[in-house]
PDB file of N, CA and C in Angstrom:
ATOM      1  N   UNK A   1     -31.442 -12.865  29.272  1.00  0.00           N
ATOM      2  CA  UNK A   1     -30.251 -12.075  29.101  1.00  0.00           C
ATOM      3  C   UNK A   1     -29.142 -12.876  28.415  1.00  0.00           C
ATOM      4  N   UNK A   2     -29.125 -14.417  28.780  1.00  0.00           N
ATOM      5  CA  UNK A   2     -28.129 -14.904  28.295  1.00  0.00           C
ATOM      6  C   UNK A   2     -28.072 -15.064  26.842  1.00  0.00           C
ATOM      7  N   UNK A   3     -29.257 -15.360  26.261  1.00  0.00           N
ATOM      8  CA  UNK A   3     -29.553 -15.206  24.795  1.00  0.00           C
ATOM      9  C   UNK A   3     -29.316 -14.315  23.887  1.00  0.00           C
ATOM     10  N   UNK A   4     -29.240 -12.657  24.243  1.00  0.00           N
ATOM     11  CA  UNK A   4     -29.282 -12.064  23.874  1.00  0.00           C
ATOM     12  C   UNK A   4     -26.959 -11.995  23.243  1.00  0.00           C
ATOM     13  N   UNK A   5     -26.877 -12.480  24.168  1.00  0.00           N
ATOM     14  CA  UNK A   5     -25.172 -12.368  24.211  1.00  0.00           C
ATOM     15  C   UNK A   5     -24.869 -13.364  23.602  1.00  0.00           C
ATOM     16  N   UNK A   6     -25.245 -14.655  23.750  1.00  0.00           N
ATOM     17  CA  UNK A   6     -25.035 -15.546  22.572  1.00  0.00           C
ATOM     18  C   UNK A   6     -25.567 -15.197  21.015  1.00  0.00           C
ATOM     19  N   UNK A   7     -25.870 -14.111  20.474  1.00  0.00           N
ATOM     20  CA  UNK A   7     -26.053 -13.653  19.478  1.00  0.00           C
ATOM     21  C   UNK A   7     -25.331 -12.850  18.998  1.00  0.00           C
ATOM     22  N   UNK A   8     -24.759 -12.297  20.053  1.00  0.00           N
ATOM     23  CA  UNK A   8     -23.603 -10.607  19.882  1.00  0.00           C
ATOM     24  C   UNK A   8     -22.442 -11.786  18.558  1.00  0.00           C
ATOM     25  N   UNK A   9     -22.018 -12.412  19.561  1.00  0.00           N
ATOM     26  CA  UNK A   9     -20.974 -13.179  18.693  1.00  0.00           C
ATOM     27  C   UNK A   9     -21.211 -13.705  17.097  1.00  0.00           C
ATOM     28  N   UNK A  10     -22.181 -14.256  16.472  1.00  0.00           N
ATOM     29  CA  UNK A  10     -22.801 -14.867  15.584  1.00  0.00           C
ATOM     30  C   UNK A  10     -23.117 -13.409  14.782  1.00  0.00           C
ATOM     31  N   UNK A  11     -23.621 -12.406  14.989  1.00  0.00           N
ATOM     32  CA  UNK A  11     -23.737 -11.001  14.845  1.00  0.00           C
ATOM     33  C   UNK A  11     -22.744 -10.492  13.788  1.00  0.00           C
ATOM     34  N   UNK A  12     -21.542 -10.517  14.691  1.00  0.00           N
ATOM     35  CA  UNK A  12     -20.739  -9.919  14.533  1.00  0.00           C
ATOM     36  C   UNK A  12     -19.708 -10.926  13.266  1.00  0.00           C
ATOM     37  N   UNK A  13     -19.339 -11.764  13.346  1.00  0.00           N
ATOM     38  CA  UNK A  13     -19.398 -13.572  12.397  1.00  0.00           C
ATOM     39  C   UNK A  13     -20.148 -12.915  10.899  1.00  0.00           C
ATOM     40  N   UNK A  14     -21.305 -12.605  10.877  1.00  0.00           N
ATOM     41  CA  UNK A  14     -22.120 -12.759   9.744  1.00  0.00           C
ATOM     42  C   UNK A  14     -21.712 -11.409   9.170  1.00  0.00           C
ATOM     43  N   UNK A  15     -21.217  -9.992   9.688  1.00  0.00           N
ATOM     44  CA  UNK A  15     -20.769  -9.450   9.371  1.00  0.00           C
ATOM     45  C   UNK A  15     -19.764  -9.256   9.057  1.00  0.00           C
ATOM     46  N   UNK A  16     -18.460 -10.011   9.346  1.00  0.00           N
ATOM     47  CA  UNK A  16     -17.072 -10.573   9.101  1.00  0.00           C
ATOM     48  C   UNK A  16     -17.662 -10.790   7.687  1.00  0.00           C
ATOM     49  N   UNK A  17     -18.347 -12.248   7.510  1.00  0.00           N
ATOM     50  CA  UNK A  17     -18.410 -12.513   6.400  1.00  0.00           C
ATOM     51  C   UNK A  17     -18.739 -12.129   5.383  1.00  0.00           C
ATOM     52  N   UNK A  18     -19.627 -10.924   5.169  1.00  0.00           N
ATOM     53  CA  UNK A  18     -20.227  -9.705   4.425  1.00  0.00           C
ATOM     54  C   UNK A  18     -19.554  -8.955   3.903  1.00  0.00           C
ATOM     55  N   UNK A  19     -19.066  -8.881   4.826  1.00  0.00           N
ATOM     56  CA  UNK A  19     -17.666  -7.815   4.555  1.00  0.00           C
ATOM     57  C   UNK A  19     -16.592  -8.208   3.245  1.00  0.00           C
ATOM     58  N   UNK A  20     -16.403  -9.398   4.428  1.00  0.00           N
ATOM     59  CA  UNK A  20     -14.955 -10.281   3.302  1.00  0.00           C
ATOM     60  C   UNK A  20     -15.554 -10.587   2.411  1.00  0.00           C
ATOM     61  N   UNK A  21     -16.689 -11.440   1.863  1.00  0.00           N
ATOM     62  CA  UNK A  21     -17.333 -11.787   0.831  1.00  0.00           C
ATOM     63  C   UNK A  21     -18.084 -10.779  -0.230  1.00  0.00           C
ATOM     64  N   UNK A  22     -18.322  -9.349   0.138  1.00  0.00           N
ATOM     65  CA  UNK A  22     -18.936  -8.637  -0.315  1.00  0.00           C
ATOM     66  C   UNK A  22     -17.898  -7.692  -1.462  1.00  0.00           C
ATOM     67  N   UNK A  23     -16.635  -7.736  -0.829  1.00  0.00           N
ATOM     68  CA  UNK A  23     -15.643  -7.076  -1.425  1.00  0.00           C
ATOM     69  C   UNK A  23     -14.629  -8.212  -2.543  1.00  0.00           C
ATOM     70  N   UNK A  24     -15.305  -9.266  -3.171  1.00  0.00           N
ATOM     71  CA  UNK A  24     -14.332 -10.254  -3.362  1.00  0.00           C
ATOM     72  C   UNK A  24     -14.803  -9.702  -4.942  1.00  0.00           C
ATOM     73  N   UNK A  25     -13.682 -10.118  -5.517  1.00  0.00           N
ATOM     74  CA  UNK A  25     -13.657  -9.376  -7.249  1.00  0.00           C
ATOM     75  C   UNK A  25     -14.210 -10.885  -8.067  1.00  0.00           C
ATOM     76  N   UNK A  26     -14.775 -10.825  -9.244  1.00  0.00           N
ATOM     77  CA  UNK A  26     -15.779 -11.751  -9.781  1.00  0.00           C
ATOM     78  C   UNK A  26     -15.002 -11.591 -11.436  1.00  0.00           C
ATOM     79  N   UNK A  27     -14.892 -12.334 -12.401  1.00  0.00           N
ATOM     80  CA  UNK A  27     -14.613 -11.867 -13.704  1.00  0.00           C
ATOM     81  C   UNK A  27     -14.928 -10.829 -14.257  1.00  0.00           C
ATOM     82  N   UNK A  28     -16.261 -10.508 -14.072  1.00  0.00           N
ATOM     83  CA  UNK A  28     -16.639  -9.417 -14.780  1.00  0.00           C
ATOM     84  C   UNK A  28     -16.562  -7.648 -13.525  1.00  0.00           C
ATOM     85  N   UNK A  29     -16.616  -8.410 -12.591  1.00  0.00           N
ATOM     86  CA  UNK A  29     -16.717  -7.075 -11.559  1.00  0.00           C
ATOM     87  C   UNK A  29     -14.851  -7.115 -10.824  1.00  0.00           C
ATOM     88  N   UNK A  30     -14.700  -5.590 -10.487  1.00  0.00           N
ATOM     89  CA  UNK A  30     -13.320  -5.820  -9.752  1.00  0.00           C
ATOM     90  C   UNK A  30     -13.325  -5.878  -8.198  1.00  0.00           C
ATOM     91  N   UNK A  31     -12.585  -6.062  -7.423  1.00  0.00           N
ATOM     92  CA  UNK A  31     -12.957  -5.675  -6.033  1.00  0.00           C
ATOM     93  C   UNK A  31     -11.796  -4.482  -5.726  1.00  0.00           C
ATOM     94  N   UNK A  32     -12.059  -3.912  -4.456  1.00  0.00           N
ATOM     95  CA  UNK A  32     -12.273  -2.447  -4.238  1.00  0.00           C
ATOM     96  C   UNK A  32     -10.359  -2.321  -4.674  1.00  0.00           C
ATOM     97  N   UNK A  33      -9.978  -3.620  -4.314  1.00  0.00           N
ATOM     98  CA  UNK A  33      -8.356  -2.785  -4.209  1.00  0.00           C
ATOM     99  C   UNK A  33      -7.838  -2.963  -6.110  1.00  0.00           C
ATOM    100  N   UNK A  34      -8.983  -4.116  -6.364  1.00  0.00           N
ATOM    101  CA  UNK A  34      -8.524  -3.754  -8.084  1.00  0.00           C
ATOM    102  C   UNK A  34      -8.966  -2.486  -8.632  1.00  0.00           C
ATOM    103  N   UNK A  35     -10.130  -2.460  -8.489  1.00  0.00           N
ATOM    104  CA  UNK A  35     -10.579  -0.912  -8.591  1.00  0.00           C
ATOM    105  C   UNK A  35      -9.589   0.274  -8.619  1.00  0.00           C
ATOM    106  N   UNK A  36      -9.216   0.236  -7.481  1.00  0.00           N
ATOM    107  CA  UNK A  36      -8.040   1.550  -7.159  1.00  0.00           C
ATOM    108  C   UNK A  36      -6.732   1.242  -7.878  1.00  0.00           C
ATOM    109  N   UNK A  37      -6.141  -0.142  -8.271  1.00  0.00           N
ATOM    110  CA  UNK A  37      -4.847  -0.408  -9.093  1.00  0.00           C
ATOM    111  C   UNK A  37      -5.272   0.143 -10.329  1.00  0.00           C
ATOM    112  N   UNK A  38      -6.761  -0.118 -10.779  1.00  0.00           N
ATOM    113  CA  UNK A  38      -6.645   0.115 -12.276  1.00  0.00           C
ATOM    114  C   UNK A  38      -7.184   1.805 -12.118  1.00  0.00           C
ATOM    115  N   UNK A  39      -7.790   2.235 -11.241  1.00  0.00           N
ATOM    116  CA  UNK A  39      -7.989   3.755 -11.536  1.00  0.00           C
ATOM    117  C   UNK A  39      -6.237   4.612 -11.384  1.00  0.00           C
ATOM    118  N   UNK A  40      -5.412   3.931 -10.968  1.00  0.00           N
ATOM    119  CA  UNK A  40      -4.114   4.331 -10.367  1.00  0.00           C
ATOM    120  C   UNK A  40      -3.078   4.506 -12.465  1.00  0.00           C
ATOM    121  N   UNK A  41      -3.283   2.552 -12.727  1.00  0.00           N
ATOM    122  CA  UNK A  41      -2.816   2.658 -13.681  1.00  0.00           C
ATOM    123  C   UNK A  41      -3.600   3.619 -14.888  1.00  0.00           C
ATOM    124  N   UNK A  42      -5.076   3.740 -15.210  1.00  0.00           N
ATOM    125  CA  UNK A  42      -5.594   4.952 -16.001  1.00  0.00           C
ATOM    126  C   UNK A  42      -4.898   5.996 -15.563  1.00  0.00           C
ATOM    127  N   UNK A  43      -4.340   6.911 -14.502  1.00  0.00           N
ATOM    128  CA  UNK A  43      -4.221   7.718 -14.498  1.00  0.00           C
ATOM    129  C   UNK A  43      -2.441   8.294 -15.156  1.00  0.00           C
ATOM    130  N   UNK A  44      -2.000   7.061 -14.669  1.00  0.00           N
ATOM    131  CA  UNK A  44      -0.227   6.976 -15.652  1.00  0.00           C
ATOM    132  C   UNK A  44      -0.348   6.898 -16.557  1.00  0.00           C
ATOM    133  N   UNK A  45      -1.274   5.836 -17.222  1.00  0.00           N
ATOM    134  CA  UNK A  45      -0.898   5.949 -18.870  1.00  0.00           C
ATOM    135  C   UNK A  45      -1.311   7.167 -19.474  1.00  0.00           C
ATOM    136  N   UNK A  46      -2.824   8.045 -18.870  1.00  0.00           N
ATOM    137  CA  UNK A  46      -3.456   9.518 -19.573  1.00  0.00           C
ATOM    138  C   UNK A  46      -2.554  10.570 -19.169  1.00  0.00           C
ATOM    139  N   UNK A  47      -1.647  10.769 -18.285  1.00  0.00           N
ATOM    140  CA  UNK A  47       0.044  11.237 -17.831  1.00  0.00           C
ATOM    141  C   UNK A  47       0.936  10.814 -19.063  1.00  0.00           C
ATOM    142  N   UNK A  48       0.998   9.991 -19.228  1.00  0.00           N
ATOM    143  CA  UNK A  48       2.286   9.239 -19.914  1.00  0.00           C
ATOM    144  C   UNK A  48       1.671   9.685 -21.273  1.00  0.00           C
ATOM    145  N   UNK A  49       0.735   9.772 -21.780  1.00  0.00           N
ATOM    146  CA  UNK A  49       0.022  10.016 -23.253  1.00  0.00           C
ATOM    147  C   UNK A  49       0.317  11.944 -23.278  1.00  0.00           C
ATOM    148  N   UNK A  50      -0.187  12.246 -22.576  1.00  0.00           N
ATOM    149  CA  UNK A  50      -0.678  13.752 -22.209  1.00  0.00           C
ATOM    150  C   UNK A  50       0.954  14.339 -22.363  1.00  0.00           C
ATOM    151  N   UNK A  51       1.936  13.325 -21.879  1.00  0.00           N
ATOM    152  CA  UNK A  51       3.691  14.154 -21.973  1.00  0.00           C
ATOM    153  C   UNK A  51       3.841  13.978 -23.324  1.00  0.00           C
ATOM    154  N   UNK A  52       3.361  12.842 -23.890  1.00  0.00           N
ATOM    155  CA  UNK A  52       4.375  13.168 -25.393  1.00  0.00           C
ATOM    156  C   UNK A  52       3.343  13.661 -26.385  1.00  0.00           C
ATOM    157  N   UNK A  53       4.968  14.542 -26.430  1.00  0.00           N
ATOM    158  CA  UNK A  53       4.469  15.887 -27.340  1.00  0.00           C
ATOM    159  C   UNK A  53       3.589  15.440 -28.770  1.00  0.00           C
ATOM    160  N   UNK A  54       4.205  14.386 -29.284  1.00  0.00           N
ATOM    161  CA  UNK A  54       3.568  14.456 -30.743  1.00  0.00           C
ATOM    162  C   UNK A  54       2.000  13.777 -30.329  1.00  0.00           C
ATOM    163  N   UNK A  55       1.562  13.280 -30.003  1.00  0.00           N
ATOM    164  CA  UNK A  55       0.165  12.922 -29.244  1.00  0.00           C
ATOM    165  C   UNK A  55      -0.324  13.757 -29.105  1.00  0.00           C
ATOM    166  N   UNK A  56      -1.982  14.268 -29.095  1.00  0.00           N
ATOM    167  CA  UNK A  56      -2.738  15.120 -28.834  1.00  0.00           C
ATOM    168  C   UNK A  56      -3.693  14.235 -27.509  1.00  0.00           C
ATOM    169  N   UNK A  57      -3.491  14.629 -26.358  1.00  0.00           N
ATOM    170  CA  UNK A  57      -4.286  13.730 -25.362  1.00  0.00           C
ATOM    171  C   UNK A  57      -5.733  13.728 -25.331  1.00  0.00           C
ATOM    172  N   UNK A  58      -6.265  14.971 -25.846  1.00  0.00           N
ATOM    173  CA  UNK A  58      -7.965  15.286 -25.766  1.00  0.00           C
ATOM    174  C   UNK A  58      -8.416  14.319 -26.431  1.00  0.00           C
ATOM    175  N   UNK A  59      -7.547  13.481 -27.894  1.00  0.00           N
ATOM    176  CA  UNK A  59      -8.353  12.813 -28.513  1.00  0.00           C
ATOM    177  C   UNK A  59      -8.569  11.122 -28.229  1.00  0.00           C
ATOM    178  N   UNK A  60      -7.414  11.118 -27.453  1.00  0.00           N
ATOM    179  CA  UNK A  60      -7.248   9.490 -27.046  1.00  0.00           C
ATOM    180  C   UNK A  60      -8.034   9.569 -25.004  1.00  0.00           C
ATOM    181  N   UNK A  61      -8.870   8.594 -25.366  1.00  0.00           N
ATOM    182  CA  UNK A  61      -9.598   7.993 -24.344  1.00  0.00           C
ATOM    183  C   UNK A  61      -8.638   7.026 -23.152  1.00  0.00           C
ATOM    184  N   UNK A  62      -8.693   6.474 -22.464  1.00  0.00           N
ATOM    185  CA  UNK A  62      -7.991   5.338 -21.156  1.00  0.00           C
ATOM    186  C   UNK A  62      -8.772   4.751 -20.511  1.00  0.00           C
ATOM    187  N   UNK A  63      -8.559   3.420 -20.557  1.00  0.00           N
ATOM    188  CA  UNK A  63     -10.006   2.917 -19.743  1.00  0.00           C
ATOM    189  C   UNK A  63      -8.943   1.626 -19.373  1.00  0.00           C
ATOM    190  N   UNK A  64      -9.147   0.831 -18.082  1.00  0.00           N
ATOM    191  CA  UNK A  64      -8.512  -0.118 -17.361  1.00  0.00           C
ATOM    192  C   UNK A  64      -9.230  -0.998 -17.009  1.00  0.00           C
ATOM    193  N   UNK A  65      -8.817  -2.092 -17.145  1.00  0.00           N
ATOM    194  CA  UNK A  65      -9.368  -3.418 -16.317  1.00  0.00           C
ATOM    195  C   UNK A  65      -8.981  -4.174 -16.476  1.00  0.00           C
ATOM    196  N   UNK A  66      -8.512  -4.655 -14.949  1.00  0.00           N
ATOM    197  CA  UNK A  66      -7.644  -5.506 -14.223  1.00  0.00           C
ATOM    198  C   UNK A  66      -6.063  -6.003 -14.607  1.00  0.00           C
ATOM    199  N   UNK A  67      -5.725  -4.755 -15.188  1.00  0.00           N
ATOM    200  CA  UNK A  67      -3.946  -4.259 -15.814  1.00  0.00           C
ATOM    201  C   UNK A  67      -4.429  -4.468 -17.244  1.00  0.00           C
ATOM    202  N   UNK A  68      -5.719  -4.626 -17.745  1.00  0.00           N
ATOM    203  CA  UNK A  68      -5.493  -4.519 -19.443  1.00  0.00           C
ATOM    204  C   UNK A  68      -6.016  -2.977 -19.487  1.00  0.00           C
ATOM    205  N   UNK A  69      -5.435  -2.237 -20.492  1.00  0.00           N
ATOM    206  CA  UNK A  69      -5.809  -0.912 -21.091  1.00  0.00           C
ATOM    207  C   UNK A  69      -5.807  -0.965 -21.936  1.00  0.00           C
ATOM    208  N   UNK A  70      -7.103  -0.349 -22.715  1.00  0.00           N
ATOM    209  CA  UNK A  70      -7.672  -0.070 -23.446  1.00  0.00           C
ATOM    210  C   UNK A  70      -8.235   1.713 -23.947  1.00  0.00           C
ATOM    211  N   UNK A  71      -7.424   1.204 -25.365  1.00  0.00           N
ATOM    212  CA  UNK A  71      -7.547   3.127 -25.529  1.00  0.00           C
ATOM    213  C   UNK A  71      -8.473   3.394 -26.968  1.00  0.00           C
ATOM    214  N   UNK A  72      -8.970   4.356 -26.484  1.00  0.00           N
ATOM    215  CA  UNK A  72     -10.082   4.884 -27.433  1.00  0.00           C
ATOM    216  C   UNK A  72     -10.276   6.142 -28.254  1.00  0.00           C
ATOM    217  N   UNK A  73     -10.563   5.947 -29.092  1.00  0.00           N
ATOM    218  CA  UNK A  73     -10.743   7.974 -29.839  1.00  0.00           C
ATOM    219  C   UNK A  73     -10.647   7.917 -30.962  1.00  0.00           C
ATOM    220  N   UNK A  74     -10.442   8.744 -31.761  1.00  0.00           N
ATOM    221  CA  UNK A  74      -9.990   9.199 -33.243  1.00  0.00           C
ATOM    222  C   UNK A  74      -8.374  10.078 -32.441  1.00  0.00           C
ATOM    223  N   UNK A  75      -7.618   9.522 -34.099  1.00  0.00           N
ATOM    224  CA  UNK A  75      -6.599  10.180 -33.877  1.00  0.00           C
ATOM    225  C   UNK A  75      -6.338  10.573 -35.836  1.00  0.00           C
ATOM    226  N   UNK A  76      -5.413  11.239 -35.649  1.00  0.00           N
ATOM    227  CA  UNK A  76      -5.046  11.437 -36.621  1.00  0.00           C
ATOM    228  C   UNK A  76      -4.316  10.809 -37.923  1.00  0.00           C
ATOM    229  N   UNK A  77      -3.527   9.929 -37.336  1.00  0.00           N
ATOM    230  CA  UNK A  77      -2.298   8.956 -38.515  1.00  0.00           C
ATOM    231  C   UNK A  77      -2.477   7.524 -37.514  1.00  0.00           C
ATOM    232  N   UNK A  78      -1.993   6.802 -38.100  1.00  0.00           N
ATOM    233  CA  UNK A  78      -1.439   4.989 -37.621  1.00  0.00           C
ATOM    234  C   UNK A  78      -0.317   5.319 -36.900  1.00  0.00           C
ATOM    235  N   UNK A  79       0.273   6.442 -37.096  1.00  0.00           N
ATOM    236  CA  UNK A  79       1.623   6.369 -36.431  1.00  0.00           C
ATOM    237  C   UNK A  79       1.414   6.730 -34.853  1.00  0.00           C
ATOM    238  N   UNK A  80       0.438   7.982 -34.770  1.00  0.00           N
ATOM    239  CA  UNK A  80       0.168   8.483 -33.464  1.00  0.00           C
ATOM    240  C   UNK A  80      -0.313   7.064 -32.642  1.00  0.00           C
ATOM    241  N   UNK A  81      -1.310   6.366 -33.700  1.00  0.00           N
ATOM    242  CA  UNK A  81      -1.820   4.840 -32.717  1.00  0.00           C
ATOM    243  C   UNK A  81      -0.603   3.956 -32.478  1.00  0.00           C
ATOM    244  N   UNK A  82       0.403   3.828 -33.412  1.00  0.00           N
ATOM    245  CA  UNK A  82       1.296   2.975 -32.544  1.00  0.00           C
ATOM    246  C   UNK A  82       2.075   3.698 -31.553  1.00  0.00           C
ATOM    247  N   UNK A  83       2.268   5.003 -31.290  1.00  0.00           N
ATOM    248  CA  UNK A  83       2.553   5.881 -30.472  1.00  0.00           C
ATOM    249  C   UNK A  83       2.265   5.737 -28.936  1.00  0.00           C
ATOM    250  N   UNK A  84       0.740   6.075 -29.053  1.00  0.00           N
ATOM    251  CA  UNK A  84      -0.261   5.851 -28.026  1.00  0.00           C
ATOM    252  C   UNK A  84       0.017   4.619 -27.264  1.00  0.00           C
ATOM    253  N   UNK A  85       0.005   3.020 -28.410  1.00  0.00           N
ATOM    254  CA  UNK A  85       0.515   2.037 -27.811  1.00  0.00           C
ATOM    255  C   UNK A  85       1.400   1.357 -27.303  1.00  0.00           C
ATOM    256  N   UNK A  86       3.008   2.325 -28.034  1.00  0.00           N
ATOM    257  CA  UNK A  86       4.071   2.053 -27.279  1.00  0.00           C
ATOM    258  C   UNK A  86       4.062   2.630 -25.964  1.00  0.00           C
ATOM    259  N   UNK A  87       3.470   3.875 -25.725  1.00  0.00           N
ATOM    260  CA  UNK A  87       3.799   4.163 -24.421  1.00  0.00           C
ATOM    261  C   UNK A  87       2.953   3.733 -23.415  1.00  0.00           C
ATOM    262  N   UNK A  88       1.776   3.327 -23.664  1.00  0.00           N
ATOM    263  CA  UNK A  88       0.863   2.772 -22.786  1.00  0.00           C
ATOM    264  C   UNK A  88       1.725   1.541 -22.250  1.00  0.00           C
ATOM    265  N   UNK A  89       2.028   0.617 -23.176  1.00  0.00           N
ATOM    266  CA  UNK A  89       2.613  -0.355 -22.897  1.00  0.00           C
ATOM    267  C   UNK A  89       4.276  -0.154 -21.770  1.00  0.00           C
ATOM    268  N   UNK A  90       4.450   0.904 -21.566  1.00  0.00           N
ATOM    269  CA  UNK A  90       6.164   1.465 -21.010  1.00  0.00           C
ATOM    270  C   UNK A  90       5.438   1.264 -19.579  1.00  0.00           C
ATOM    271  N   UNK A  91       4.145   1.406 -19.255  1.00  0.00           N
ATOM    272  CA  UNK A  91       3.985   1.929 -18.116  1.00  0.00           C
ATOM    273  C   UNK A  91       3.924   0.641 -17.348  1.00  0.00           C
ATOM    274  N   UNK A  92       4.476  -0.110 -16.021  1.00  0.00           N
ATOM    275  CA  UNK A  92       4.378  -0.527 -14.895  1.00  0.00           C
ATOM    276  C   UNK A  92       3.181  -0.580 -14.420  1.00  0.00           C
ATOM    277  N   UNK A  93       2.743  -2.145 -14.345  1.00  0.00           N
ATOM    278  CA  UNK A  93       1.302  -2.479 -14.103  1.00  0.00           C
ATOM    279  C   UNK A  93       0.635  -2.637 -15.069  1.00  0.00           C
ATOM    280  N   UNK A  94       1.165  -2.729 -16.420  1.00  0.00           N
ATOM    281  CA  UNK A  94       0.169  -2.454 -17.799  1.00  0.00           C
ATOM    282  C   UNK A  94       0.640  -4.239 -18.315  1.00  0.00           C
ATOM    283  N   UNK A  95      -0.837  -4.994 -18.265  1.00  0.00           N
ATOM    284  CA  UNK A  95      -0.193  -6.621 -19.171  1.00  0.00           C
ATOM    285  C   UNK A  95      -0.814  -6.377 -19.960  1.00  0.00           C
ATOM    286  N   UNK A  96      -1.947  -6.071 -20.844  1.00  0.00           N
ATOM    287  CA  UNK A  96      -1.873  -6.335 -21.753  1.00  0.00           C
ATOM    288  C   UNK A  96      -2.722  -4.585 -22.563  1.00  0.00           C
ATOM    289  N   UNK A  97      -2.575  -4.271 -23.844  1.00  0.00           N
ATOM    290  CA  UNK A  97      -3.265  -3.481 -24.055  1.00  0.00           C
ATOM    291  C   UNK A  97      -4.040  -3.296 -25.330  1.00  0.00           C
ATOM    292  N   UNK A  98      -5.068  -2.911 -25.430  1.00  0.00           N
ATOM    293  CA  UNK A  98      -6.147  -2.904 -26.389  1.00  0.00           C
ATOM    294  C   UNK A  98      -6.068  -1.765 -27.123  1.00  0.00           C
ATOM    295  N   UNK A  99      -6.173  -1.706 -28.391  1.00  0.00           N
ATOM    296  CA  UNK A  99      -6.592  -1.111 -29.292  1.00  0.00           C
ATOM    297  C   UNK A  99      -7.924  -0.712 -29.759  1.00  0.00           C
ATOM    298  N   UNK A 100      -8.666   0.607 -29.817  1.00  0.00           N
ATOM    299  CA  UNK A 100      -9.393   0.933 -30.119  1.00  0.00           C
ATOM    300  C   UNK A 100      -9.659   2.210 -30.559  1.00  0.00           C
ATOM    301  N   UNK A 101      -8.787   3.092 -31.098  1.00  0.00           N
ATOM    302  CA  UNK A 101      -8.661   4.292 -31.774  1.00  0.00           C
ATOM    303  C   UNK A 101      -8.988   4.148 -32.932  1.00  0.00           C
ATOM    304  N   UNK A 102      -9.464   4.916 -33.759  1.00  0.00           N
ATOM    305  CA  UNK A 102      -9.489   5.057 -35.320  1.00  0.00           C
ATOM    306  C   UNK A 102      -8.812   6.307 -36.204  1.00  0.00           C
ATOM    307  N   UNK A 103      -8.184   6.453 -36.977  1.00  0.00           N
ATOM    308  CA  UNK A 103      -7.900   7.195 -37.866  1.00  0.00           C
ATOM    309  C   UNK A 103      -8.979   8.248 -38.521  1.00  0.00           C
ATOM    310  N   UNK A 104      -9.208   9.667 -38.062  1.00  0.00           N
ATOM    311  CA  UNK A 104     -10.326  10.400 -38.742  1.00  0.00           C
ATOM    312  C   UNK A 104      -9.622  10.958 -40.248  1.00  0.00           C
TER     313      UNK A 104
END
């Protein structure tokens, strides 16, 4: 019987550590609470794109990771792309942002 209880503890230890270690963010992977900052910030900047008027939002893409955004699509003029990128850049939580639209 006593064995069995000296294990509960060690048990429970290895699962602590699973836990904490399982959720830890890696360069290429995020962990759960980066995850949710950058699904938080995608969702302001495709808001923040989607309000201004001269922008067409269907055509510009949003994609996040780890505060860099990165935007994607065909657009129409250079102007709409520096558009796209000034306001991406307005938004809180945004360091750095990528370019990847093209002109159709």
């Amino acid at each position: 019987m006593t064995f069995q209880f000296k294990r509960i503890p060690l048990f429970f230890l290895g699962l602590l550590m699973a836990f904490t270690f399982g959720c830890a963010a890696t360069p290429q992977q995020e962990g759960t609470g980066e995850y949710i900052d950058d699904s938080v910030l995608t969702t302001k900047v495709k808001a923040a794109i989607f309000n201004e008027p001269t922008l067409k939002s269907a055509e510009i893409n949003v994609e996040s990771f780890k505060g860099t955004v990165q935007l994607s699509g065909f657009v129409s003029s250079q102007a709409n792309i520096n558009k796209a990128l000034e306001v991406a850049r307005t938004i809180k939580g945004v360091k750095a942002v990528k370019n990847d639209m093209r002109i159709k």
